[in-house]
Every structure is written in C-alpha cells, then in structure tokens.
C-alpha atoms as a PDB file:
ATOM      1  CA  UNK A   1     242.562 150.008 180.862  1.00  0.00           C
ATOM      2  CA  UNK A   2     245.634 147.578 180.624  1.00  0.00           C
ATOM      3  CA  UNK A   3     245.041 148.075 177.168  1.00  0.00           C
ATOM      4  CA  UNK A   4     245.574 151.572 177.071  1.00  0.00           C
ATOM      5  CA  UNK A   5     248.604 151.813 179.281  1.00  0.00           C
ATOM      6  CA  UNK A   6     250.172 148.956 177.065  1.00  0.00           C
ATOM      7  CA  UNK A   7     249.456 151.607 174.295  1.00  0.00           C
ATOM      8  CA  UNK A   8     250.726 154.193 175.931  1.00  0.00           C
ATOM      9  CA  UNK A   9     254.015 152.659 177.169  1.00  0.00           C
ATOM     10  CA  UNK A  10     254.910 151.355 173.700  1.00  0.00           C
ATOM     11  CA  UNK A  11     254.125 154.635 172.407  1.00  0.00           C
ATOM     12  CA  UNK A  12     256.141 156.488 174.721  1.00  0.00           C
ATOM     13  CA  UNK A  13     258.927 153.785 174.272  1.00  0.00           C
ATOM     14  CA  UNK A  14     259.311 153.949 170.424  1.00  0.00           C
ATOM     15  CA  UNK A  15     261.831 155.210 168.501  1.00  0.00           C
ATOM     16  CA  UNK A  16     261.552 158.776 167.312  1.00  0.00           C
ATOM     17  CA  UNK A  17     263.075 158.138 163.855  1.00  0.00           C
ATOM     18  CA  UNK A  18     259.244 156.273 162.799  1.00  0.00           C
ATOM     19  CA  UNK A  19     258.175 159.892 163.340  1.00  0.00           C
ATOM     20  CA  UNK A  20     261.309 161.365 160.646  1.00  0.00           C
ATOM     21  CA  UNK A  21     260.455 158.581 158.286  1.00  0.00           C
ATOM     22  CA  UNK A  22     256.646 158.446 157.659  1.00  0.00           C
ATOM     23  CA  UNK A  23     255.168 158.414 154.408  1.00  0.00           C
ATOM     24  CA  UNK A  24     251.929 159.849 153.844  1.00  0.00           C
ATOM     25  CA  UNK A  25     250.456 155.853 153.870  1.00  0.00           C
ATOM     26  CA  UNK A  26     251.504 155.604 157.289  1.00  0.00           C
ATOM     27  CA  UNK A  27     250.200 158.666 158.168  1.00  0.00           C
ATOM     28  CA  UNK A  28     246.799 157.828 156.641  1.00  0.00           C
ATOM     29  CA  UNK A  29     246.664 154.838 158.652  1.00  0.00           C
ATOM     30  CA  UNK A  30     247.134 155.999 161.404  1.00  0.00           C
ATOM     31  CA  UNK A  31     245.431 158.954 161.736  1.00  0.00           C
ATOM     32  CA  UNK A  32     242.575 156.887 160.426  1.00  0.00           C
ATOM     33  CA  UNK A  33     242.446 155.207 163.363  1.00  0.00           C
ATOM     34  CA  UNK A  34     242.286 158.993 165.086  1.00  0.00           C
ATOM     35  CA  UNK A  35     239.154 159.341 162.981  1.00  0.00           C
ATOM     36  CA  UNK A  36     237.730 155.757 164.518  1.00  0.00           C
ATOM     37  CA  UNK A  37     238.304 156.534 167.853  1.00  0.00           C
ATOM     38  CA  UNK A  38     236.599 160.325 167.429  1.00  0.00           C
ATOM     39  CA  UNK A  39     233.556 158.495 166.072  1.00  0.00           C
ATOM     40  CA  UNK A  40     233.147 156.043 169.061  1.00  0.00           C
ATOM     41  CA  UNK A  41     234.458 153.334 167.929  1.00  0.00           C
ATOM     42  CA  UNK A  42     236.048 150.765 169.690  1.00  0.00           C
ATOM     43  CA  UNK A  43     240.242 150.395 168.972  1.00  0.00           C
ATOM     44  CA  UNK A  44     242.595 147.457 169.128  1.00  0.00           C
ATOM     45  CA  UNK A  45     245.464 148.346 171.004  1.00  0.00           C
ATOM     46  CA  UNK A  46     247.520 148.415 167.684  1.00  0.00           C
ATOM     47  CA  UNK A  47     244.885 150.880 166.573  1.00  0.00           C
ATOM     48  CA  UNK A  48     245.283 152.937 170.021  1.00  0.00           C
ATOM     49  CA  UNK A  49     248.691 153.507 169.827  1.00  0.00           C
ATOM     50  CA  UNK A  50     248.254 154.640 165.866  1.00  0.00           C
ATOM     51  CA  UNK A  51     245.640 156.802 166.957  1.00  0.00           C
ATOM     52  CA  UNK A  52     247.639 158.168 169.690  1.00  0.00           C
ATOM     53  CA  UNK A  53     250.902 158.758 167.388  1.00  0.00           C
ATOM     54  CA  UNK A  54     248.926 160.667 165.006  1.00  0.00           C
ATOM     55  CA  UNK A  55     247.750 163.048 167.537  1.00  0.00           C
ATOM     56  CA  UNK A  56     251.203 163.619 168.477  1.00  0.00           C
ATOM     57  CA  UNK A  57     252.302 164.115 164.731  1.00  0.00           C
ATOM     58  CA  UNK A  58     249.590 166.584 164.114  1.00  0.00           C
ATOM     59  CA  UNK A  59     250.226 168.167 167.446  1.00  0.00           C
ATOM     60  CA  UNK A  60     253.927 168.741 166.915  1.00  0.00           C
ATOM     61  CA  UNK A  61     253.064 170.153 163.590  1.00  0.00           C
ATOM     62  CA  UNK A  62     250.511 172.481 164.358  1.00  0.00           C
ATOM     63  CA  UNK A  63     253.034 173.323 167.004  1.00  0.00           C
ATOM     64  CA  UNK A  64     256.272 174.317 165.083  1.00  0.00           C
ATOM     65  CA  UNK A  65     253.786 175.861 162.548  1.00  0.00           C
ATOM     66  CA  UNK A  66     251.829 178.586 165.665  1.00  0.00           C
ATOM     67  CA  UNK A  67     256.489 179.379 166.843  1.00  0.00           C
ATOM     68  CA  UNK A  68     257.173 180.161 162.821  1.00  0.00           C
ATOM     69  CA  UNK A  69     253.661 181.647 161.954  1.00  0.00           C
ATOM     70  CA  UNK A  70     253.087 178.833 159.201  1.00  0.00           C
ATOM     71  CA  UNK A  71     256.725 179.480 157.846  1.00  0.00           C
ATOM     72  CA  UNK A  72     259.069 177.493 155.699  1.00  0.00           C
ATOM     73  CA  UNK A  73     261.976 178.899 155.932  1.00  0.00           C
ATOM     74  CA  UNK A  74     261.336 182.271 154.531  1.00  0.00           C
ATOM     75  CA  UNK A  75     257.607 181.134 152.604  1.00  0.00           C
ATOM     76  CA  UNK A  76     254.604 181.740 154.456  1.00  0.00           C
ATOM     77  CA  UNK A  77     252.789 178.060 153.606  1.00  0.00           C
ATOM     78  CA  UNK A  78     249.836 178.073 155.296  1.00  0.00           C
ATOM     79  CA  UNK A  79     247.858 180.853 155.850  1.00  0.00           C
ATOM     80  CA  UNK A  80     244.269 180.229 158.027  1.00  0.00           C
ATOM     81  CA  UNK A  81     241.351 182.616 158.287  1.00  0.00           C
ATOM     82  CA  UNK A  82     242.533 182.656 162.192  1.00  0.00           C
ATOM     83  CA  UNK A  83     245.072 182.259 163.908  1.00  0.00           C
ATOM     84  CA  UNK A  84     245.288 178.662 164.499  1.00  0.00           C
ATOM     85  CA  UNK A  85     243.803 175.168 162.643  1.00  0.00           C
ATOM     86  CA  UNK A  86     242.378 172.597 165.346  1.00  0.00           C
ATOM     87  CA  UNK A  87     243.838 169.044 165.653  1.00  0.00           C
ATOM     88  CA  UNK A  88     240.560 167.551 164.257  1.00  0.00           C
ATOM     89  CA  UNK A  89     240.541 170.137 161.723  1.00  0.00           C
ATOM     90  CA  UNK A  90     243.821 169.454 160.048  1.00  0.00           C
ATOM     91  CA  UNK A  91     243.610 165.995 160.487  1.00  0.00           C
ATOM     92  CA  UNK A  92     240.471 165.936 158.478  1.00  0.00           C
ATOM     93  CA  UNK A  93     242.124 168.361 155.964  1.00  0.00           C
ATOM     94  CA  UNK A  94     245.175 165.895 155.831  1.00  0.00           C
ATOM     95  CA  UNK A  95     243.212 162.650 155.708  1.00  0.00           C
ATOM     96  CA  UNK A  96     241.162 163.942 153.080  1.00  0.00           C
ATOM     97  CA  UNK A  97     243.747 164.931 150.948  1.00  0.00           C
ATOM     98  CA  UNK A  98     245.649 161.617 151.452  1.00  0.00           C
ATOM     99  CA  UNK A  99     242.657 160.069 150.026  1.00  0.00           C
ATOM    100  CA  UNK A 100     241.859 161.813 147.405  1.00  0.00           C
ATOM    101  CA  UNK A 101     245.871 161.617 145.889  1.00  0.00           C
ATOM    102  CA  UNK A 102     246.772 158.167 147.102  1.00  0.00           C
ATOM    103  CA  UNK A 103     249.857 158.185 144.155  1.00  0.00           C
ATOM    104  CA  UNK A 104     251.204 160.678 147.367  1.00  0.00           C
ATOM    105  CA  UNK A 105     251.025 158.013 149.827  1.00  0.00           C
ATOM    106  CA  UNK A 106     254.701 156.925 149.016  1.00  0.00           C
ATOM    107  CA  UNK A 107     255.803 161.001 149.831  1.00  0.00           C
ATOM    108  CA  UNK A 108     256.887 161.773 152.877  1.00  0.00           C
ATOM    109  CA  UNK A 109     253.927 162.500 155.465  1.00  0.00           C
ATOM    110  CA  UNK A 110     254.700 166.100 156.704  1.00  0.00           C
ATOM    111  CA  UNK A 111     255.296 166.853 153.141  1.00  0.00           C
ATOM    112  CA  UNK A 112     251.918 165.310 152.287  1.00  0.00           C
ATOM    113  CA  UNK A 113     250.515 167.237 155.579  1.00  0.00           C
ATOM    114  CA  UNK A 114     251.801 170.183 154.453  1.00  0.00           C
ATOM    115  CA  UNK A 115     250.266 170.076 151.127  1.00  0.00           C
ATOM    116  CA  UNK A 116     247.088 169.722 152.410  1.00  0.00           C
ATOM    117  CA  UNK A 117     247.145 172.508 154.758  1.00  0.00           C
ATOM    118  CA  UNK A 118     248.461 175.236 151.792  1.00  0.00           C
ATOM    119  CA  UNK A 119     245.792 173.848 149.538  1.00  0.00           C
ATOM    120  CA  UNK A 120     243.016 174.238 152.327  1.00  0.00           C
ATOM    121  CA  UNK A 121     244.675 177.716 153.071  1.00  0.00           C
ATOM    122  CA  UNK A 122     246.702 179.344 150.825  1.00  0.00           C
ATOM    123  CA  UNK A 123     248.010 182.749 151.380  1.00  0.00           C
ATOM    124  CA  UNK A 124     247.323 185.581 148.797  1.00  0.00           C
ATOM    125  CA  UNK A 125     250.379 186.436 146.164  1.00  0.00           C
END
C-alpha cells in the first residue's frame, strides 16, 4: 500500500512537460507495464507509476478525441464502429502498433497513438 501511494504521489507530483515530450518508446514502456498490471502481475513501484501515467495518457486522449469527435483540426482521424474506443482497447491498438514499427519509437507518442488509432479505424473517403 505504501507502495502505491509513493506511486501515486510522484505521479501526481511530476512535471507535465514528460507528458508533451514522449516518444512512442516511452510510451511503449510504459503502457507495457499497463498491460502487466491488467494481466495480474505483480509491479515495482517504478512500473506502477508507468502503468498509472499511461492510463492517464490514453485517458486524456480518448478524452480530447470524444469533445472534437476524433478531429484534427478540420480531418476526421479516427473514425470507430461506435461511438467511443475503450482504454484497454486503444492501448492494445497502440501497443501493438508500437511493436510492430519500432523505427517509430523515436516519433512522438500521440503521433504514434494516433497512427494507430486511424489505421485500426479509418474513416471512408
């Protein structure tokens, strides 16, 4: 428990800028650790707080995507058979992807996140 409130203070505490900068390796870390922790394994607290980052990265995308309708800018990006993608679901989506490319690890991560989520589900021209 002291664990996870260490975690959680640290996360809570960190800059936001980590969140502007991340590349699509630190993104794959991270929300690798997301994927450990959803398949009952144990964390180290480093692992905790990645895990609980890259819920809040996902989150806060999924988020700004469900105000702009999967928008950028004027370009409809993303475009899901309903209305909204699941955490889990994008971050398997995302993960994958950042697998399968890894000369995109260096990109930026929402660009990378992005990316995957058009390629799972693009719109019709």
């Amino acid at each position: 428990m002291k664990r996870l409130l260490l975690a959680l203070f640290l996360f809570l505490t960190a800059p936001s800028v980590l969140a502007a900068t991340a590349s699509g390796r630190d993104l794959l870390q991270r929300c690798t650790a997301y994927e450990k922790s959803q398949e009952g394994k144990e964390l180290t607290p480093e692992e905790s707080l990645d895990a609980m980052w890259c819920m809040g990265y996902v989150s806060g995308l999924l988020d700004g995507f469900s105000i702009s309708d999967f928008r950028i800018g004027e370009v409809v990006a993303v475009c899901p058979p309903q209305a909204t993608i699941s955490r889990a679901e994008a971050l398997s989506i995302i993960n994958r992807r950042l697998r399968q490319y890894p000369e995109d690890l260096k990109n930026s991560g929402r660009r990378s996140a992005i990316l995957a989520l058009s390629q799972a589900y693009p719109c019709q021209k």
